[in-house]
PDB file of N, CA and C in Angstrom:
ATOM      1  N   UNK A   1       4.456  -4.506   7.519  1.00  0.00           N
ATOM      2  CA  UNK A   1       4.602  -4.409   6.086  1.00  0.00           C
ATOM      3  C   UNK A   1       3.216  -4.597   5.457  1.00  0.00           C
ATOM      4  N   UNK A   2       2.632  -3.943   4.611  1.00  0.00           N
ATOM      5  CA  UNK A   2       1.691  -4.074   3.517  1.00  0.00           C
ATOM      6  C   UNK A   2       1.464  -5.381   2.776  1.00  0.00           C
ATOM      7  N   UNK A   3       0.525  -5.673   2.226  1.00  0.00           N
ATOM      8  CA  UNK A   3       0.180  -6.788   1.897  1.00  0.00           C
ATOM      9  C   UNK A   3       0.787  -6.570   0.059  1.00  0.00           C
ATOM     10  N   UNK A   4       1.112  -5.431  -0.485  1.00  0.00           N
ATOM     11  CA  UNK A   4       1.357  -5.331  -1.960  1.00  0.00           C
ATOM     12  C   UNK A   4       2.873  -5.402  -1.141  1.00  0.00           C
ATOM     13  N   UNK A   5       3.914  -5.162  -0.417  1.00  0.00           N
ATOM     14  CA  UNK A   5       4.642  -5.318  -0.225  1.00  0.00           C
ATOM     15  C   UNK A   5       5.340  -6.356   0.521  1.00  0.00           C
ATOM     16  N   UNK A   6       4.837  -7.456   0.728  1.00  0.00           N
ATOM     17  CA  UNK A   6       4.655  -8.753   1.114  1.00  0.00           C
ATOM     18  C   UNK A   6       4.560  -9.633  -0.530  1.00  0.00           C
ATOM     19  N   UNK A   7       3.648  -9.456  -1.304  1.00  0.00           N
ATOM     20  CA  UNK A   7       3.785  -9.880  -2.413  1.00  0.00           C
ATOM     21  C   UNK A   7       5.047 -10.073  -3.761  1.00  0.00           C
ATOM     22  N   UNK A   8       5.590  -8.508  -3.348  1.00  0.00           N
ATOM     23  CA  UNK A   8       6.840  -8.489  -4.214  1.00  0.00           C
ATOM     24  C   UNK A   8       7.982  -9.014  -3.551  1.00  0.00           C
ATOM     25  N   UNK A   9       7.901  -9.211  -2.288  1.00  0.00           N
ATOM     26  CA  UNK A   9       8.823  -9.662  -1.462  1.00  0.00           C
ATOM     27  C   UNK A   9       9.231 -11.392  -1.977  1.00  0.00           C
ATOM     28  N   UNK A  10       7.760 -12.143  -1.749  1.00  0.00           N
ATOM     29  CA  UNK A  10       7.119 -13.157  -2.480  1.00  0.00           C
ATOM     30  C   UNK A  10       8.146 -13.744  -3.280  1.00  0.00           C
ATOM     31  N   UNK A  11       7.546 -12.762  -4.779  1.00  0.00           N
ATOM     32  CA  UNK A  11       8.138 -13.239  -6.175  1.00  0.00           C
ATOM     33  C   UNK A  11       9.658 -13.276  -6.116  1.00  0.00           C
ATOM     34  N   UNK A  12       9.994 -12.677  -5.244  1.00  0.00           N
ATOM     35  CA  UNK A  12      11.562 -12.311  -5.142  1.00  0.00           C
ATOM     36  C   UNK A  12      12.695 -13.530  -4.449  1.00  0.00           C
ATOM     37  N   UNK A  13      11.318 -14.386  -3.631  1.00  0.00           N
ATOM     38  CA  UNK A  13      11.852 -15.228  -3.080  1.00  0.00           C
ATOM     39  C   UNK A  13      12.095 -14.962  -1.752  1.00  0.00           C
ATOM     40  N   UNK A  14      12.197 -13.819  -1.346  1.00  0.00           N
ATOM     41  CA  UNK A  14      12.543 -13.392   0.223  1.00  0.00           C
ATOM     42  C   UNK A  14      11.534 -13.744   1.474  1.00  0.00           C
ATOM     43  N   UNK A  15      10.844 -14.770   1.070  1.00  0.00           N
ATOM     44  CA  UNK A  15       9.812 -15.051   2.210  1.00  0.00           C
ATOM     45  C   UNK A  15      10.004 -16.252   2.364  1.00  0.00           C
ATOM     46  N   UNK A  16       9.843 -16.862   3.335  1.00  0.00           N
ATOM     47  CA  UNK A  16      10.095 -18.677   3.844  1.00  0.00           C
ATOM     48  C   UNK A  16       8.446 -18.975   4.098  1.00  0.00           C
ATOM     49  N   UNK A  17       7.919 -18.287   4.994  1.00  0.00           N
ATOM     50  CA  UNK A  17       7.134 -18.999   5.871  1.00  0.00           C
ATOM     51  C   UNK A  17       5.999 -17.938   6.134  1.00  0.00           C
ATOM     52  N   UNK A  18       4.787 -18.482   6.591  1.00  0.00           N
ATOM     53  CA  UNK A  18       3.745 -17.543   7.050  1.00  0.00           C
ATOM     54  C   UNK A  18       3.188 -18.591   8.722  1.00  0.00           C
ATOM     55  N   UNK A  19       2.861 -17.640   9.690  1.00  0.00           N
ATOM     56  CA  UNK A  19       2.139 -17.891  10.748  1.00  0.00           C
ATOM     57  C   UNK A  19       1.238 -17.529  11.406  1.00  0.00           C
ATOM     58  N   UNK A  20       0.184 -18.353  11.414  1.00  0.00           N
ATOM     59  CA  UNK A  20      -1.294 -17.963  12.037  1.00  0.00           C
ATOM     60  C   UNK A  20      -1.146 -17.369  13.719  1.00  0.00           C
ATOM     61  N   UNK A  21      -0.999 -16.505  14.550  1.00  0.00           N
ATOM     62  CA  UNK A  21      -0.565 -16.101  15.276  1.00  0.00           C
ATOM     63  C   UNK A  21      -2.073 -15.412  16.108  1.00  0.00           C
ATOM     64  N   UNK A  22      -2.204 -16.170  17.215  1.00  0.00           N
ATOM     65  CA  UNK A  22      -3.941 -15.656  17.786  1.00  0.00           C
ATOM     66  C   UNK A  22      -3.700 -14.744  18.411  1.00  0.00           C
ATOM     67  N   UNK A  23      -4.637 -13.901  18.476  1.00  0.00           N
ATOM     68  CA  UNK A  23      -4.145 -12.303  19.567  1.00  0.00           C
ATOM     69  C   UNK A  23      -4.861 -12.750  21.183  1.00  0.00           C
ATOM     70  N   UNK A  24      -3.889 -11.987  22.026  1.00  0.00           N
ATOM     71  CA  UNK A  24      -3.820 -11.950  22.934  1.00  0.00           C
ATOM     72  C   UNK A  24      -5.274 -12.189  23.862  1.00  0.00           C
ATOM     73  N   UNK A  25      -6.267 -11.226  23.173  1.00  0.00           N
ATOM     74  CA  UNK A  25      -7.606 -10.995  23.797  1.00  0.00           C
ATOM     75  C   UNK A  25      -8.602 -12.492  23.330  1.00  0.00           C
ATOM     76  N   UNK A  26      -7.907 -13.134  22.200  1.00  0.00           N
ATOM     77  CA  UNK A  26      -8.798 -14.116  21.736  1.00  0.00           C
ATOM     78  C   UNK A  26     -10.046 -13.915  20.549  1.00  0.00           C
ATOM     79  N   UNK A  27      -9.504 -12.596  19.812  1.00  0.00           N
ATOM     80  CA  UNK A  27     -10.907 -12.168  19.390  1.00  0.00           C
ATOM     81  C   UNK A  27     -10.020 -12.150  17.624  1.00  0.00           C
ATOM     82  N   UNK A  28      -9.120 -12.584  17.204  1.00  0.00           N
ATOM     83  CA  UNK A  28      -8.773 -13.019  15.730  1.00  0.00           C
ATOM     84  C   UNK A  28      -7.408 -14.046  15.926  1.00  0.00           C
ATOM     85  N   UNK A  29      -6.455 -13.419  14.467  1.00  0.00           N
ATOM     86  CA  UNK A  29      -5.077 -13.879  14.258  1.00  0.00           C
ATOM     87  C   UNK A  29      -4.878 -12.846  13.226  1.00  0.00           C
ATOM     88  N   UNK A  30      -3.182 -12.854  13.904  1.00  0.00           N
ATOM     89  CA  UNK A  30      -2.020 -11.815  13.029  1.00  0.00           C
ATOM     90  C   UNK A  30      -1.861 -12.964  12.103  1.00  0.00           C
ATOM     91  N   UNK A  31      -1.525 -12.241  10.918  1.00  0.00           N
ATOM     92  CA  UNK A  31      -0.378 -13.042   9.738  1.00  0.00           C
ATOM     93  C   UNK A  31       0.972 -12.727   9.934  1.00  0.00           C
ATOM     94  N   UNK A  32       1.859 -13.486  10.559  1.00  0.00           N
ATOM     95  CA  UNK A  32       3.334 -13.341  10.616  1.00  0.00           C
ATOM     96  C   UNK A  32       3.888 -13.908   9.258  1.00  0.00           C
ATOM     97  N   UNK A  33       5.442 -12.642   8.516  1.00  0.00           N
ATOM     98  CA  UNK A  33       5.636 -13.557   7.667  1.00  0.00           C
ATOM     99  C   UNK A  33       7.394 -13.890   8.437  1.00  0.00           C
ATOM    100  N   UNK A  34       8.041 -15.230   7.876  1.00  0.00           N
ATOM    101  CA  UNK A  34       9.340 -15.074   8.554  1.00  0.00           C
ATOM    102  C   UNK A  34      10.049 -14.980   6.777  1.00  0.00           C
ATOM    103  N   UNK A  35      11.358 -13.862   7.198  1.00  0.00           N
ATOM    104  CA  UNK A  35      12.183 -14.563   5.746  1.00  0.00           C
ATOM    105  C   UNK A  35      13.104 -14.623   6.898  1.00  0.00           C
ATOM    106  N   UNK A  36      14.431 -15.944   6.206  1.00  0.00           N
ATOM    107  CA  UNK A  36      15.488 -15.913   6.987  1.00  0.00           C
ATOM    108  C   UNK A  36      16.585 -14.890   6.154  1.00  0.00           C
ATOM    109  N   UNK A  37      15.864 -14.663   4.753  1.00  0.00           N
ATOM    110  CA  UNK A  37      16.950 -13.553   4.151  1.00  0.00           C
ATOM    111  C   UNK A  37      17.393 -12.613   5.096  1.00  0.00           C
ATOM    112  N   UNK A  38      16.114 -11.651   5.737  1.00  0.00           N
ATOM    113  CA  UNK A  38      16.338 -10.723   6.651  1.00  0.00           C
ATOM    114  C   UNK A  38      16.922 -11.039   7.631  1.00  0.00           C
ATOM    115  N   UNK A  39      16.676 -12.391   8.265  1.00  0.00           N
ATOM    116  CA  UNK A  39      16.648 -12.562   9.640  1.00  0.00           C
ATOM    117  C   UNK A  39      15.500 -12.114  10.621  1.00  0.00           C
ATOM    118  N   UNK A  40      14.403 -11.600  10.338  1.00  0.00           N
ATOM    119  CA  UNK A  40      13.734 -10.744  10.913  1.00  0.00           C
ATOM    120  C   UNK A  40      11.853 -11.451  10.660  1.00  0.00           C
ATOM    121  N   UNK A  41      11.107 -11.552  11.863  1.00  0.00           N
ATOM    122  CA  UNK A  41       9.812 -11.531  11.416  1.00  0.00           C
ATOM    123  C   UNK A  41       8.643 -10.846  11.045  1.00  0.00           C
ATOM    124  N   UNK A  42       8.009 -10.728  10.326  1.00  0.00           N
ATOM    125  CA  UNK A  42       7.011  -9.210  10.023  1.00  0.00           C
ATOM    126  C   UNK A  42       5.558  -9.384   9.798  1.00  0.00           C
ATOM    127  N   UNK A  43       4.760  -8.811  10.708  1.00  0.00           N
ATOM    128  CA  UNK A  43       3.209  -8.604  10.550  1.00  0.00           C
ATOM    129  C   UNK A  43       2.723  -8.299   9.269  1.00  0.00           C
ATOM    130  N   UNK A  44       1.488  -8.837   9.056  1.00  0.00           N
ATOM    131  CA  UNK A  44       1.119  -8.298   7.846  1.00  0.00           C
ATOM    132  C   UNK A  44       0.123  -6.804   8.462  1.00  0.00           C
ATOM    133  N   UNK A  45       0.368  -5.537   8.314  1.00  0.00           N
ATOM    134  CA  UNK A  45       0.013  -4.219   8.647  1.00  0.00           C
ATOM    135  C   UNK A  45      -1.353  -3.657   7.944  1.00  0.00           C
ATOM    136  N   UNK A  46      -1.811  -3.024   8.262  1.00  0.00           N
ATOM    137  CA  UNK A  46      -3.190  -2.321   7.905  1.00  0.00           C
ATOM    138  C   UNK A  46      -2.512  -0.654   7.182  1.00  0.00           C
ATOM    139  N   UNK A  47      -3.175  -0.815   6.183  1.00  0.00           N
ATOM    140  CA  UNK A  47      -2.310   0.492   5.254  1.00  0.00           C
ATOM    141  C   UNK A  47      -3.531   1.935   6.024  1.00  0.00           C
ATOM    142  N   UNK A  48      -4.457   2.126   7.118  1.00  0.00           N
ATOM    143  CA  UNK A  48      -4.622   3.495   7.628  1.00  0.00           C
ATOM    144  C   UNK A  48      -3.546   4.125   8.722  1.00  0.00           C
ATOM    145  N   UNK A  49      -3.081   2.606  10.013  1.00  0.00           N
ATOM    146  CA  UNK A  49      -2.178   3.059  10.827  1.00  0.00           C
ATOM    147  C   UNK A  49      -0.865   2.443  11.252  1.00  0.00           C
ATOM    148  N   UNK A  50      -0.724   1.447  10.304  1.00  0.00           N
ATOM    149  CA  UNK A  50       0.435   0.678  10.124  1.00  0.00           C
ATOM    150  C   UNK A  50       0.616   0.072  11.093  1.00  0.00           C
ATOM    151  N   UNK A  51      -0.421  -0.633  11.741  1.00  0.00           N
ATOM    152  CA  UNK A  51      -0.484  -1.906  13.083  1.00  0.00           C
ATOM    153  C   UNK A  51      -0.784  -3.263  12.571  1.00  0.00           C
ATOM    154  N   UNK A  52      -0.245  -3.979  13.154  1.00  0.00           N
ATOM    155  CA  UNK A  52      -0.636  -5.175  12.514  1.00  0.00           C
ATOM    156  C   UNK A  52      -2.249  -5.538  12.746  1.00  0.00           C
ATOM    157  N   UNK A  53      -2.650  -6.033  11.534  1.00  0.00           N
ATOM    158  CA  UNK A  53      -3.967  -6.441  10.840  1.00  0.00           C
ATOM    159  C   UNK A  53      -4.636  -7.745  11.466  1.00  0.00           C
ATOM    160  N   UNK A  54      -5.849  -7.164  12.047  1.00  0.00           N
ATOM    161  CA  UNK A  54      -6.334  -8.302  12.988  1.00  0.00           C
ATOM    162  C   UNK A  54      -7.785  -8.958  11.916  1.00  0.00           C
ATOM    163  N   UNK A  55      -7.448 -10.649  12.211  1.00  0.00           N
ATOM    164  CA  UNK A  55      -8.359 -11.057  11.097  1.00  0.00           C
ATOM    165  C   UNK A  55      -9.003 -11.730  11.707  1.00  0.00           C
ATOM    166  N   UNK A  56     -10.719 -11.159  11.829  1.00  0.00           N
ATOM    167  CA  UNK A  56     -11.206 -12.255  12.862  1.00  0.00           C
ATOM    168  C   UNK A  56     -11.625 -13.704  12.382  1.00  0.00           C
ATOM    169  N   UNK A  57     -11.691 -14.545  11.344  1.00  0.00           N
ATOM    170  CA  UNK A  57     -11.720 -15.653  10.897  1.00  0.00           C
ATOM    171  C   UNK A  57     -10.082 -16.204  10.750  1.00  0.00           C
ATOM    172  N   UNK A  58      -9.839 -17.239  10.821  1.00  0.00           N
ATOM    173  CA  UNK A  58      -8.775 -17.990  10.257  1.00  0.00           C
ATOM    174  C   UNK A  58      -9.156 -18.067   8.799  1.00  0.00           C
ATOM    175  N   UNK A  59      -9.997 -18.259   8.298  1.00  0.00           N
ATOM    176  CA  UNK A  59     -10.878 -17.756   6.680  1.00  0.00           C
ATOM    177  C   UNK A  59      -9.872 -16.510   6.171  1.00  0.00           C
ATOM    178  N   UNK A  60      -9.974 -15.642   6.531  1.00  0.00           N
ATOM    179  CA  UNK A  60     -10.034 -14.545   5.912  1.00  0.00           C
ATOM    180  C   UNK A  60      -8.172 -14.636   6.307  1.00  0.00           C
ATOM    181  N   UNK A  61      -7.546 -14.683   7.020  1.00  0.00           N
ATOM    182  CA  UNK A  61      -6.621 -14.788   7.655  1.00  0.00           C
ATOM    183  C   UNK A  61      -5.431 -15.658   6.260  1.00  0.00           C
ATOM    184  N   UNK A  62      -6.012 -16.618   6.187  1.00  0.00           N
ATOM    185  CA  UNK A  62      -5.394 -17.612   4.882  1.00  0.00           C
ATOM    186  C   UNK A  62      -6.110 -16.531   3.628  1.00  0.00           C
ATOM    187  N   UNK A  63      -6.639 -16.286   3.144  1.00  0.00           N
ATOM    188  CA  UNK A  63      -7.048 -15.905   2.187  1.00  0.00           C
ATOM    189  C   UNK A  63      -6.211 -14.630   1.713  1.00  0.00           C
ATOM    190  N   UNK A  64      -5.446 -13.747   2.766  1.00  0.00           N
ATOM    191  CA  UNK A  64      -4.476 -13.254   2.949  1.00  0.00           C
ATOM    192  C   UNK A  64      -3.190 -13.622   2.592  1.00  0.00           C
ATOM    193  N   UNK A  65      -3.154 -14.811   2.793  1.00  0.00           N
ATOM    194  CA  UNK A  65      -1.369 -15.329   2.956  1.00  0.00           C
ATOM    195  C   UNK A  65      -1.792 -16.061   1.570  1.00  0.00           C
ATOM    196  N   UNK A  66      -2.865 -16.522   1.310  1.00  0.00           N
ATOM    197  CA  UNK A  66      -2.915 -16.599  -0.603  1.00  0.00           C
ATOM    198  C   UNK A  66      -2.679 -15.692  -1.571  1.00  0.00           C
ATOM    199  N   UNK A  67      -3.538 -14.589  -1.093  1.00  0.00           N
ATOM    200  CA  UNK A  67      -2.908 -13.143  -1.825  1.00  0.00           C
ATOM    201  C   UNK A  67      -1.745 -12.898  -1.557  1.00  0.00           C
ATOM    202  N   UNK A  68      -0.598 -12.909  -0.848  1.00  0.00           N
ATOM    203  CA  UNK A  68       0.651 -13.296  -0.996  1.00  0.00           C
ATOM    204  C   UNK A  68       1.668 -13.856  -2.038  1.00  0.00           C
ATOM    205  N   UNK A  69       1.007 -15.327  -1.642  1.00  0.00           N
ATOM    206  CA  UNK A  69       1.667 -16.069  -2.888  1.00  0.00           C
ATOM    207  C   UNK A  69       1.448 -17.806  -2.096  1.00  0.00           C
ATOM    208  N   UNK A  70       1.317 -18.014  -0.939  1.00  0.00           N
ATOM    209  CA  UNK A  70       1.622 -19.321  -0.135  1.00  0.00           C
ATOM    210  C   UNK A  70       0.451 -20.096  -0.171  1.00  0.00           C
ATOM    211  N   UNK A  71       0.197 -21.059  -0.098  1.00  0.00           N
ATOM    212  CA  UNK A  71      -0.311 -22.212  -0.452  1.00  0.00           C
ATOM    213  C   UNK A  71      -1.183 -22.387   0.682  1.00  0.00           C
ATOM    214  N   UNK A  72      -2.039 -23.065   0.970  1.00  0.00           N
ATOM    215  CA  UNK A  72      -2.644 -23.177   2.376  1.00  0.00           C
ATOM    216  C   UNK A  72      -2.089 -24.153   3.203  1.00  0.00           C
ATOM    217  N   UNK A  73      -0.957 -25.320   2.951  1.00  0.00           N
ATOM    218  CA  UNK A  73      -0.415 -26.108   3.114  1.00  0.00           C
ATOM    219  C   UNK A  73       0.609 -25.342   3.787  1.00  0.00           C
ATOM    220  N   UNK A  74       0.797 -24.634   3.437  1.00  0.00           N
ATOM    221  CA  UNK A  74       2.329 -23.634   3.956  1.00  0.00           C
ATOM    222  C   UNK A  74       2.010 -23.085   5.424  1.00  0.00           C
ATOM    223  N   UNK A  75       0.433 -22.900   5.855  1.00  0.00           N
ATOM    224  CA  UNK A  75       0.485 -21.754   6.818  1.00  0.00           C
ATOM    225  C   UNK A  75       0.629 -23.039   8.011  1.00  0.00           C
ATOM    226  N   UNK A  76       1.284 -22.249   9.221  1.00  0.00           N
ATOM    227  CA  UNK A  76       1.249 -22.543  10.335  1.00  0.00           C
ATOM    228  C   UNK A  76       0.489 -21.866  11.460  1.00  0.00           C
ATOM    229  N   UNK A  77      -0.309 -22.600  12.723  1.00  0.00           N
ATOM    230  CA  UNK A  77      -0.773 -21.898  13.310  1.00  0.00           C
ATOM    231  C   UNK A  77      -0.316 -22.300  14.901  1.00  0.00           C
ATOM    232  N   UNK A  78       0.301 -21.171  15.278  1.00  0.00           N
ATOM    233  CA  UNK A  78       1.019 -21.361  16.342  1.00  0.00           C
ATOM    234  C   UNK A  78      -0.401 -21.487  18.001  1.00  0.00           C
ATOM    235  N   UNK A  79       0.021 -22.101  19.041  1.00  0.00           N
ATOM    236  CA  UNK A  79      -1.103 -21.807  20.243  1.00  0.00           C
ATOM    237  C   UNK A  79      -0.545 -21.062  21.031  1.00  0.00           C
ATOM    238  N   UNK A  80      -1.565 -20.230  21.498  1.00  0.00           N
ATOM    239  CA  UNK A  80      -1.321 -19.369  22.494  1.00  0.00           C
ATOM    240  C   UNK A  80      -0.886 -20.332  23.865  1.00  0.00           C
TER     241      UNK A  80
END
């Protein structure tokens, strides 16, 4: 999902939670968001090929899930 579509999701209330999620190779973190509305968890996506969005700072990573709507208190960061 898009980050403008993550936002309206937001205001709507349909989001619980965000998770700092490290990639596999070690070289950033995904933004996971969870709603339990859906039931379902969702990447935050890159609007050229619709893969999830690799952020190589935890910086930039939160600064993301602020443009959202979530607090920095809110994020979780899971270990590989």
């Amino acid at each position: 999902m898009l980050l403008r579509e993550f936002k309206t999701h937001y205001k709507q209330g349909n989001l619980d939670d965000v998770i700092a999620v490290p990639s596999a190779k070690g070289d950033g973190y995904y933004l996971m968001v969870k709603s339990k509305k859906w039931g379902v968890n969702s990447f935050l996506e890159n609007s050229r090929d619709l893969k999830p969005r690799l952020f190589k700072t935890q910086h930039a990573m939160m600064n993301a899930a602020k443009d959202i709507g979530f607090n920095r208190a809110a994020i979780e960061t899971t270990l590989a």
